[in-house]
C-alpha atoms as a PDB file:
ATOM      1  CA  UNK A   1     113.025-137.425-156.918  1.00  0.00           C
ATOM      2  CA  UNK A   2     110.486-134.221-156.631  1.00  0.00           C
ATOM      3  CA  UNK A   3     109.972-134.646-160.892  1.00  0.00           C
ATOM      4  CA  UNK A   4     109.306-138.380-160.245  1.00  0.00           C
ATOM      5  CA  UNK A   5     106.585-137.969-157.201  1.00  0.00           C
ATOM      6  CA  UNK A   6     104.785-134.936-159.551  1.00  0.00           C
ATOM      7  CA  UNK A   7     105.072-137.288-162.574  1.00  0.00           C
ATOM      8  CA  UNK A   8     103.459-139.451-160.925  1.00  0.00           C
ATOM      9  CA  UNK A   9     100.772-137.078-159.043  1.00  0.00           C
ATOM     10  CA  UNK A  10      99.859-136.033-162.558  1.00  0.00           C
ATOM     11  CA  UNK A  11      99.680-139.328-164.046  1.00  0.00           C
ATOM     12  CA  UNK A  12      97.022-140.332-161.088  1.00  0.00           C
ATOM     13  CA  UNK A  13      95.233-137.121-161.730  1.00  0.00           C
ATOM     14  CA  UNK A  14      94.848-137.640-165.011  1.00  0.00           C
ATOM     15  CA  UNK A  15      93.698-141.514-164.410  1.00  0.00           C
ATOM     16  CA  UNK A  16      91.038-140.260-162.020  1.00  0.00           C
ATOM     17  CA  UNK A  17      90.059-137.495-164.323  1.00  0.00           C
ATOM     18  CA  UNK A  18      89.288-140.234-167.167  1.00  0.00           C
ATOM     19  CA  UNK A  19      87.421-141.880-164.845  1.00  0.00           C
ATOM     20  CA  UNK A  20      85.360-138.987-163.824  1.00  0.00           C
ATOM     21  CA  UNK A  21      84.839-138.541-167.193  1.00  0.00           C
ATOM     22  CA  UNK A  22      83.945-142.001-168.369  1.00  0.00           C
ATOM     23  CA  UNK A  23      81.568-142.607-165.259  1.00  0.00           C
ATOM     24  CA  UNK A  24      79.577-139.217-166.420  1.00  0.00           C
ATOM     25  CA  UNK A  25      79.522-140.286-169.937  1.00  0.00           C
ATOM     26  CA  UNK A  26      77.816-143.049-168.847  1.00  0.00           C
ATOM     27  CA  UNK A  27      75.723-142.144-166.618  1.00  0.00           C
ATOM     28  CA  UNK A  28      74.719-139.153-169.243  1.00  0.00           C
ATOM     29  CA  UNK A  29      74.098-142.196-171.577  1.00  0.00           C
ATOM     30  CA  UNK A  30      72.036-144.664-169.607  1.00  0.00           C
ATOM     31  CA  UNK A  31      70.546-142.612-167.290  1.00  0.00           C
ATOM     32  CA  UNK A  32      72.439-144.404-164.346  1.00  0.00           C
ATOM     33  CA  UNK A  33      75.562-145.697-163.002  1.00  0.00           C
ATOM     34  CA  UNK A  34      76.952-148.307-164.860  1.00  0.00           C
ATOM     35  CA  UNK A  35      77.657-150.779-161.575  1.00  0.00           C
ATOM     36  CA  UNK A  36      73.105-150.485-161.488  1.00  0.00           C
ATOM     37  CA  UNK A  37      72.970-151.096-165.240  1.00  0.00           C
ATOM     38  CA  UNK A  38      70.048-154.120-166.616  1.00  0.00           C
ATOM     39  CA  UNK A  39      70.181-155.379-169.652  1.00  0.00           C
ATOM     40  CA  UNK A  40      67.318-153.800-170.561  1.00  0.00           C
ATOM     41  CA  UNK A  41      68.721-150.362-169.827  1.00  0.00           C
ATOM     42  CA  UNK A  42      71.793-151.196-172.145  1.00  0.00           C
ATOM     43  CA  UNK A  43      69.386-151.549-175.035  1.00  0.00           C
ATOM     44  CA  UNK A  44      69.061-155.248-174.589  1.00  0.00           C
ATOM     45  CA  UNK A  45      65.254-156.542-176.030  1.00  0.00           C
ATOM     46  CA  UNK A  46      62.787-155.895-173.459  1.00  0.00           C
ATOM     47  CA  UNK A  47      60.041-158.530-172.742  1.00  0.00           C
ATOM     48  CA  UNK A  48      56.748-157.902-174.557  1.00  0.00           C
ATOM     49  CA  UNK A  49      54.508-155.445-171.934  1.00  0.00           C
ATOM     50  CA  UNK A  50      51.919-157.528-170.476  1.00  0.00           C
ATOM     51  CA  UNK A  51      48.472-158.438-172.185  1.00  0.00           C
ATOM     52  CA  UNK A  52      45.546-156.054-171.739  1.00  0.00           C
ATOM     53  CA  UNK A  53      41.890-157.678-172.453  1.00  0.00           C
ATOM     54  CA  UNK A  54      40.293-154.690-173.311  1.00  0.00           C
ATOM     55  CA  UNK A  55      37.012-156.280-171.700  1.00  0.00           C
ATOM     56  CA  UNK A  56      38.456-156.142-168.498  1.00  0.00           C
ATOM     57  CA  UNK A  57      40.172-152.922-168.552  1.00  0.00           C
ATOM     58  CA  UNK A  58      37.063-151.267-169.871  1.00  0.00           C
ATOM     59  CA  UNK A  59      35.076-153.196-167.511  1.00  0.00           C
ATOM     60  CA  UNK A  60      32.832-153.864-169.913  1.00  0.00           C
ATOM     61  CA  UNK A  61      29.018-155.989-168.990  1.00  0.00           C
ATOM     62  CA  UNK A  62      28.747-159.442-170.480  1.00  0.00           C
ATOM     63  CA  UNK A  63      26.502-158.051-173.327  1.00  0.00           C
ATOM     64  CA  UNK A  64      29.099-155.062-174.199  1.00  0.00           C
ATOM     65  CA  UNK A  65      31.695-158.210-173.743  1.00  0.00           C
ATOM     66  CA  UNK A  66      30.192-160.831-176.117  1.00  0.00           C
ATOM     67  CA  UNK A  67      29.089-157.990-178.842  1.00  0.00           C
ATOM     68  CA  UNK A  68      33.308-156.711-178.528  1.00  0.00           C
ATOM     69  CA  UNK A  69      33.924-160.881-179.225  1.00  0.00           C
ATOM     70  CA  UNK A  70      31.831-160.494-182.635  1.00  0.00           C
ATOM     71  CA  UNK A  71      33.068-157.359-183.619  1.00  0.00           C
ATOM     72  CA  UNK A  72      36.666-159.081-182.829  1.00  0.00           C
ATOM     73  CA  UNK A  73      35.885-162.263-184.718  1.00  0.00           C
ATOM     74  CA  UNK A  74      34.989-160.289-187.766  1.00  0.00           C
ATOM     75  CA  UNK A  75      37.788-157.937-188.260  1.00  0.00           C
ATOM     76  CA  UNK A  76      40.314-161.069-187.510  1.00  0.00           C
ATOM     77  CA  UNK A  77      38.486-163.084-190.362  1.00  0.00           C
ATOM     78  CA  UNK A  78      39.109-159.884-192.747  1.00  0.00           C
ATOM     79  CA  UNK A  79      42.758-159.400-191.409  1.00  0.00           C
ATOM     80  CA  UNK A  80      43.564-162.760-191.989  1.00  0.00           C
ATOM     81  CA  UNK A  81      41.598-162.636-195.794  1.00  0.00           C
ATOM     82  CA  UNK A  82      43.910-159.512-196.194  1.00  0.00           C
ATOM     83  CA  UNK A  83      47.133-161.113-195.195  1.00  0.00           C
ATOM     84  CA  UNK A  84      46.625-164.084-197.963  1.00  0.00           C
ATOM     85  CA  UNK A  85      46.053-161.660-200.562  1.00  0.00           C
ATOM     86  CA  UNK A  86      49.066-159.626-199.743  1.00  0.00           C
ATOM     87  CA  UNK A  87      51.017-162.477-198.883  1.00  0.00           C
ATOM     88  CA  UNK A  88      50.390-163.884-202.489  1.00  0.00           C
ATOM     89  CA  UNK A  89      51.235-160.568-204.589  1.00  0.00           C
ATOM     90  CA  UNK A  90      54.211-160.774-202.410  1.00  0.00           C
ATOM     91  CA  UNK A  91      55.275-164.349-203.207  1.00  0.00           C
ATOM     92  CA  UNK A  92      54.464-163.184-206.978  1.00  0.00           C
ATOM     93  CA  UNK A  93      57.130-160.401-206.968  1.00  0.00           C
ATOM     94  CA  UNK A  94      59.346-162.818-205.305  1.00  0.00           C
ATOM     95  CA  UNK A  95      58.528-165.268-208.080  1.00  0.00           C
ATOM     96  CA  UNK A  96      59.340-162.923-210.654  1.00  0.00           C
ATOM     97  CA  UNK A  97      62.428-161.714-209.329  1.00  0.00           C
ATOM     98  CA  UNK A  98      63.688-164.649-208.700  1.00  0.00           C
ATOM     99  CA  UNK A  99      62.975-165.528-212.576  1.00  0.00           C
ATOM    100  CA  UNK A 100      64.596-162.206-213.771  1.00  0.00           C
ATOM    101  CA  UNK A 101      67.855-162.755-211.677  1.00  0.00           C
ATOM    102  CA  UNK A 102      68.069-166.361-213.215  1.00  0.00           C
ATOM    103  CA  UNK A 103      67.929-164.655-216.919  1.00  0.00           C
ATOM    104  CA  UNK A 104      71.098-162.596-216.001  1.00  0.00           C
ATOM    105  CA  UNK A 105      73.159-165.577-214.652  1.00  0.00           C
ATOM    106  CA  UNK A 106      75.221-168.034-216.136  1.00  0.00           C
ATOM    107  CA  UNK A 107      74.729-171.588-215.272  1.00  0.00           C
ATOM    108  CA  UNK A 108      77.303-171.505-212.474  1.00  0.00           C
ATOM    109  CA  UNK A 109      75.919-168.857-211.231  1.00  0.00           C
ATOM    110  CA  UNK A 110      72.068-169.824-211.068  1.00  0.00           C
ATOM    111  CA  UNK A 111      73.378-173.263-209.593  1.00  0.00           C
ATOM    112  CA  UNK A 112      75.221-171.146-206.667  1.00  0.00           C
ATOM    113  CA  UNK A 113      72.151-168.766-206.180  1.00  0.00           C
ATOM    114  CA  UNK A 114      69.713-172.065-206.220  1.00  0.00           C
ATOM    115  CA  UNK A 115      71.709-173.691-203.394  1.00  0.00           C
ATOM    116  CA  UNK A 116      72.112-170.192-201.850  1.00  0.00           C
ATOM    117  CA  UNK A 117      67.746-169.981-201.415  1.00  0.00           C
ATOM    118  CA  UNK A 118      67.787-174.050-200.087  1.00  0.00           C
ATOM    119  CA  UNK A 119      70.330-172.597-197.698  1.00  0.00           C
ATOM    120  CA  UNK A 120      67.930-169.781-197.231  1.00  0.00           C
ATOM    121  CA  UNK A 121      65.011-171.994-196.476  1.00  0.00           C
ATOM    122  CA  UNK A 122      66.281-174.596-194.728  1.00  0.00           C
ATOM    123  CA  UNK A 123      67.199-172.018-192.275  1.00  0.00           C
ATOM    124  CA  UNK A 124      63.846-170.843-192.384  1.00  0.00           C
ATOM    125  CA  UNK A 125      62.711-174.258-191.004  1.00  0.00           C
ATOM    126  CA  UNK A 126      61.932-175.755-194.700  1.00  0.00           C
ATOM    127  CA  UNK A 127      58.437-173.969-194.433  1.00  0.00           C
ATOM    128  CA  UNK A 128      57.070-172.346-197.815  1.00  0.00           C
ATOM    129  CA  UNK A 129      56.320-169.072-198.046  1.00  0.00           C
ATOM    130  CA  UNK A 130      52.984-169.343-198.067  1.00  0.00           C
ATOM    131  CA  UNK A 131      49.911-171.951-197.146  1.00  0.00           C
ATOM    132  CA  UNK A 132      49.704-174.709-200.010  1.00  0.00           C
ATOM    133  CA  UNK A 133      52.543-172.705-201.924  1.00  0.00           C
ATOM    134  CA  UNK A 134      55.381-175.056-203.735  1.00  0.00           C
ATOM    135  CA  UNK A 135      58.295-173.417-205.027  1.00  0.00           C
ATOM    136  CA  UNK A 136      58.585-170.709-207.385  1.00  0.00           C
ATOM    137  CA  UNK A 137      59.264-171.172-211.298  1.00  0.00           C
ATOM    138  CA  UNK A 138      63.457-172.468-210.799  1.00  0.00           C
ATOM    139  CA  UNK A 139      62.495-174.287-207.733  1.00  0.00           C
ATOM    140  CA  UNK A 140      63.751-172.083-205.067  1.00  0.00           C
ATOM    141  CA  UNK A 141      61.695-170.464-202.450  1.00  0.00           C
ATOM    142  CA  UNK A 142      61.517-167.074-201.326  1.00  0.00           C
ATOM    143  CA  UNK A 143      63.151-165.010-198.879  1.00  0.00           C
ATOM    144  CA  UNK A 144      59.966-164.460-196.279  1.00  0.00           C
ATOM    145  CA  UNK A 145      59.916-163.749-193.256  1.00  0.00           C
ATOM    146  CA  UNK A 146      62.744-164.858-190.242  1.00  0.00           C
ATOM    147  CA  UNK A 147      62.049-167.622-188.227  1.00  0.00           C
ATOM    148  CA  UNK A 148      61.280-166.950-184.647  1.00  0.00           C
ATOM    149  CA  UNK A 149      63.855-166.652-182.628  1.00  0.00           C
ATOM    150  CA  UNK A 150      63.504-169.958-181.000  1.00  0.00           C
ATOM    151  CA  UNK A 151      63.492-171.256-184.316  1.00  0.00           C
ATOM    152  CA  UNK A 152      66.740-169.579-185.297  1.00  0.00           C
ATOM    153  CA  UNK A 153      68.907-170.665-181.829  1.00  0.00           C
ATOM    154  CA  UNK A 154      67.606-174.592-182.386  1.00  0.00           C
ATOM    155  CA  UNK A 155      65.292-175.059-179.980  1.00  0.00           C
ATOM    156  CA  UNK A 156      61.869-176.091-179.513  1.00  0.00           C
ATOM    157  CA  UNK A 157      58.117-173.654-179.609  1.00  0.00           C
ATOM    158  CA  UNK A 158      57.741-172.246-176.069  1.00  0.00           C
ATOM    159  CA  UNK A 159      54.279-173.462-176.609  1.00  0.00           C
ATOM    160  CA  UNK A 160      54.553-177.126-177.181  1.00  0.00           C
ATOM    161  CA  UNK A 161      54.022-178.588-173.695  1.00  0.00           C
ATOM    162  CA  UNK A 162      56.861-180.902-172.372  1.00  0.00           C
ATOM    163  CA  UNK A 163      56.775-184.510-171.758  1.00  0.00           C
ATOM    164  CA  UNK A 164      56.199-185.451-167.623  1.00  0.00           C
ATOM    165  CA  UNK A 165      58.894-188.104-168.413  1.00  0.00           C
ATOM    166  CA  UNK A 166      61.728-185.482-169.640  1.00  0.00           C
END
């Protein structure tokens, strides 16, 4: 009876032990108990930090403000003139490699890679890779870009406003 009771004594001992263990692994990890854990703290995505207008923070006058607007205006027009040029020599090597993987294939294999990129972009949202852009030289489109994530789950743009009626 004495064996069983210090059996047991140990086995409890060693159960709180783990425990002791486990709770200062965590806390060690996170930085916090686990029962005040946020999904953010578990490495969940965070919300984006609020926006600045640099205007404002730098409390700027309405001259200094409306000069920052031009400057602003002008280095979004070349951003966006940069993005369509990159965006183009990227839907070239796309084009290309898509052509060079089709040389290598059989036919039943070019048919099963051709349905595979349809797949590809009608989970994409059946947009083309680039403005005005139609499909590369076997018809497929390109990998690009995810959708956003609203995209992906089904739903609808955060920013389309919704009907009174719904």
């Amino acid at each position: 009876m004495r064996e069983r009771t210090r059996a047991i004594a140990v086995l409890v001992a060693v159960l709180a032990l783990g425990c002791l263990i486990g709770a200062a692994g965590t806390w060690i990890r996170y930085g916090r108990r686990a029962a005040g854990s946020t999904p953010a703290s578990l490495g969940a995505p965070q919300p984006p930090p609020p926006r600045v207008r640099l205007p404002e923070l730098l409390d700027m006058s309405s001259e200094q403000e409306s000069r920052f607007e031009a400057i602003m205006a002008e280095s979004r027009q070349r951003l966006d003139a940069l993005r369509l040029e990159q965006r183009s020599k990227i839907d070239a090597v796309i084009d290309e490699t898509n052509k060079k993987i089709h040389g290598i294939l059989d036919d039943a294999q070019k048919a099963k890679l051709d349905a595979f990129l349809v797949d590809v972009e009608k989970r994409r949202g059946g947009e083309g890779r680039g403005e005005g852009r139609g499909a590369g030289p076997h018809g497929e489109r390109g990998f690009g870009p995810p959708p956003p994530p609203w995209q992906q789950r089904g739903g609808r743009d955060p920013e389309q406003r919704r009907d009174p009626g719904q």
